[in-house]
Every structure is written in structure tokens, then in C-alpha cells.
C-alpha atoms as a PDB file:
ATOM      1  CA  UNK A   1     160.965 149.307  49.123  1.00  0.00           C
ATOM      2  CA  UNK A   2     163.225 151.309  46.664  1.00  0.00           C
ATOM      3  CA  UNK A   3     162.122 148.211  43.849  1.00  0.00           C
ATOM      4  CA  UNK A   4     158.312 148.940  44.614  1.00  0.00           C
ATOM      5  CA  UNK A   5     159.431 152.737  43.926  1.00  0.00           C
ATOM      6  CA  UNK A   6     161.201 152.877  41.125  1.00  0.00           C
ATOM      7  CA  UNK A   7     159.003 149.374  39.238  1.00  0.00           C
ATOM      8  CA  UNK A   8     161.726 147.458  39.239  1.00  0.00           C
ATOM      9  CA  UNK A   9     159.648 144.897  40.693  1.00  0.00           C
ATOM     10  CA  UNK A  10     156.396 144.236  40.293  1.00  0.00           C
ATOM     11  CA  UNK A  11     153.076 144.334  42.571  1.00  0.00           C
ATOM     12  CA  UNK A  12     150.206 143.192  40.382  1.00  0.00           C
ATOM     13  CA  UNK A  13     151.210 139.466  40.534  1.00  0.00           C
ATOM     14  CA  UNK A  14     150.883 139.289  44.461  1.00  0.00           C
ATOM     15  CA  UNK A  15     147.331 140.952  43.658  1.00  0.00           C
ATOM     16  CA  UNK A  16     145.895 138.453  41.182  1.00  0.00           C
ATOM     17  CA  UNK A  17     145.710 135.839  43.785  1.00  0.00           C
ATOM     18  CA  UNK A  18     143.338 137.875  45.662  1.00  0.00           C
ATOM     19  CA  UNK A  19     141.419 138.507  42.344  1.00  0.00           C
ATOM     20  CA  UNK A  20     140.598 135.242  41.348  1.00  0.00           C
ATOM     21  CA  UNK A  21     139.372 134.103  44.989  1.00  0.00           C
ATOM     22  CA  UNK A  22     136.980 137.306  44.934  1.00  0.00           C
ATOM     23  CA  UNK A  23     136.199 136.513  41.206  1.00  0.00           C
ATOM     24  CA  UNK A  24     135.580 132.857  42.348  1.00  0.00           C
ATOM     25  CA  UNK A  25     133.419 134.036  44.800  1.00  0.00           C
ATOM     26  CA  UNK A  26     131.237 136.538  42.829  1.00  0.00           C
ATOM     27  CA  UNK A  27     130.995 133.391  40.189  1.00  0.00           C
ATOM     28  CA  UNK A  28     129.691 131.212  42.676  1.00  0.00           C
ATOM     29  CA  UNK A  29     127.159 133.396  44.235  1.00  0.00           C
ATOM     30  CA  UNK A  30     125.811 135.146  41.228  1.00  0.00           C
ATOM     31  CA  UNK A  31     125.678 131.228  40.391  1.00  0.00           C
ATOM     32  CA  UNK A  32     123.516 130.200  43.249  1.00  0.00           C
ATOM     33  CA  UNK A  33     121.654 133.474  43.251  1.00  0.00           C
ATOM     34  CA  UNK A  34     120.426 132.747  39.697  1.00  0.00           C
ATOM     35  CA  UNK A  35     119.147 129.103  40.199  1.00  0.00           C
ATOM     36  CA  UNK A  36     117.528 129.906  43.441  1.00  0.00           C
ATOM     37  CA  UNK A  37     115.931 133.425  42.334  1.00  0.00           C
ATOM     38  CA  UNK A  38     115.411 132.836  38.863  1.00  0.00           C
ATOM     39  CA  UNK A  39     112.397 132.664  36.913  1.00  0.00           C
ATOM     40  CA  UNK A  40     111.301 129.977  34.822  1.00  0.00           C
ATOM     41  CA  UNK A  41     112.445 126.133  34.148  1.00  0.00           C
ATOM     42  CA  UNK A  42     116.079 126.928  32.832  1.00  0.00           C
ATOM     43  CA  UNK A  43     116.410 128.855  36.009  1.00  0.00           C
ATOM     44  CA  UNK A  44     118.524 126.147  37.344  1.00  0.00           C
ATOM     45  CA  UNK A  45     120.719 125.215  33.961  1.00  0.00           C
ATOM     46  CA  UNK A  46     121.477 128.961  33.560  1.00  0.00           C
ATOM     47  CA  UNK A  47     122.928 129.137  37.337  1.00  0.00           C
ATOM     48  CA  UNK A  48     124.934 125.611  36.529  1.00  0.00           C
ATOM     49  CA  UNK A  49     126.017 127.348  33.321  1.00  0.00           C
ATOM     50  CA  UNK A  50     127.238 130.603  35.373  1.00  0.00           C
ATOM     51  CA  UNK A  51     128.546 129.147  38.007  1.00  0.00           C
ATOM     52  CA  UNK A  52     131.193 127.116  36.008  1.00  0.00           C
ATOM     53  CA  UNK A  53     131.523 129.536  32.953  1.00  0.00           C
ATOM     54  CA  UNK A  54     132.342 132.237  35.727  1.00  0.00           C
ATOM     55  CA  UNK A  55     134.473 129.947  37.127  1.00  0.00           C
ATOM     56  CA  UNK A  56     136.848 128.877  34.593  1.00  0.00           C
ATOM     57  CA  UNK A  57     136.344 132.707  33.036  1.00  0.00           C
ATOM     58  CA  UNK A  58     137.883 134.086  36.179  1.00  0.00           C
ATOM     59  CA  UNK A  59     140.811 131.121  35.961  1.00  0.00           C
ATOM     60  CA  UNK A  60     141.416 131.787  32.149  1.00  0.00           C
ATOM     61  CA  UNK A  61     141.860 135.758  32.942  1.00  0.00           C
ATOM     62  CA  UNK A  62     144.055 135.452  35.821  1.00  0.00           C
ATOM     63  CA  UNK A  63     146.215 133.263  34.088  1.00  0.00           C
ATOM     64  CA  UNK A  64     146.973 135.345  31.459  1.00  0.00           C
ATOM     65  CA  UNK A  65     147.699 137.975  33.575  1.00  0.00           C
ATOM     66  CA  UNK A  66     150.220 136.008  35.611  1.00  0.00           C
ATOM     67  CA  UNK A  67     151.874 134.975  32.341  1.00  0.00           C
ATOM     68  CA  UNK A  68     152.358 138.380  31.073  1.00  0.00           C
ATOM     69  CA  UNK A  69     154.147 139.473  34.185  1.00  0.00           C
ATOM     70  CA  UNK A  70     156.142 136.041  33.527  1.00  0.00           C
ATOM     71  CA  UNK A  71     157.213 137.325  30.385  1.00  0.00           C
ATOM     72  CA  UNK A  72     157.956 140.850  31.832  1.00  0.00           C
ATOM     73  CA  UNK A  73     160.362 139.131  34.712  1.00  0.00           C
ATOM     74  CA  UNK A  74     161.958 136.572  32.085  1.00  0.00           C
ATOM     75  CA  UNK A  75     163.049 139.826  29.940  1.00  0.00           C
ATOM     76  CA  UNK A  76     164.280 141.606  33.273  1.00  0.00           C
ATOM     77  CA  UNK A  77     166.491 138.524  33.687  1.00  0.00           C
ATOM     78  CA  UNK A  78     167.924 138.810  30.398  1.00  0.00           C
ATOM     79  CA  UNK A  79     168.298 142.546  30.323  1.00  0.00           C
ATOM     80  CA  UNK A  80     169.958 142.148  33.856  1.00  0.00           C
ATOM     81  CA  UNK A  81     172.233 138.996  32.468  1.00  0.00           C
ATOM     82  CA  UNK A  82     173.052 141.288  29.180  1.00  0.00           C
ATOM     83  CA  UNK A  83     173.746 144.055  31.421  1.00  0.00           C
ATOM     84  CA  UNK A  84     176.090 141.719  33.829  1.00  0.00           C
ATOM     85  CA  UNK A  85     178.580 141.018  30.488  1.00  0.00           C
END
């Protein structure tokens, strides 16, 4: 508790899961939502086109998230080993 408290560790990583499943989700239904509602022939290629641009958008993001608090716990590890000398 006192590492949550003072940000010595960190709680957005354990939250980006969750992200990208709700992310995933919204892709896929806006997805569906737009070949089945839309208007028009290209109804259908634009909801193909959402679903998997939404898709690997929400992937892409949520990687680079979890790679900058990589970086951030591979400099704590150094600080902490420079500190331990």
C-alpha cells in the first residue's frame, strides 16, 4: 500500500489490460454497427475497415503505453542498483 502512496510503484499498467479489451470491444461494435446500419454500398467495406483499423489502433496504443512504463521500471532498477553501491 505505502508503494501505491508514495508512486513508487505504478498502477496504470494493471489498467491498460482492461483498456484494450473495452477498446476491442467498442472497435468491434462500432464495426458491426456500421456495416449493418450504414447507408450505401461501401457500408459493409467501411465496417471491415473499422473493425480491424480499430482493432490494431487500440493494440498499437496500448502497447506503447505498456512500454513507457517498461522504460520507467527499467530506470527504477537502475536508480535502485546505483543507489545499492
Amino acid at each position: 500500500m505505502k508503494s501505491l502512496l508514495f508512486f513508487d510503484s505504478m498502477l496504470t499498467p494493471k489498467i491498460v489490460t482492461f483498456i484494450y479489451w473495452l477498446l476491442l470491444l467498442v472497435a468491434i461494435v462500432s464495426g458491426l454497427a456500421t456495416m449493418f446500419t450504414g447507408y450505401g454500398s461501401g457500408a459493409i467495406f467501411l465496417g471491415l475497415l473499422q473493425l480491424v483499423g480499430g482493432a490494431i489502433g487500440a493494440r498499437i496504443w496500448c502497447e506503447l503505453m505498456i512500454v513507457i512504463f517498461k522504460i520507467n521500471g527499467n530506470l527504477q532498477k537502475l536508480v535502485d542498483a546505483k543507489q545499492g553501491e
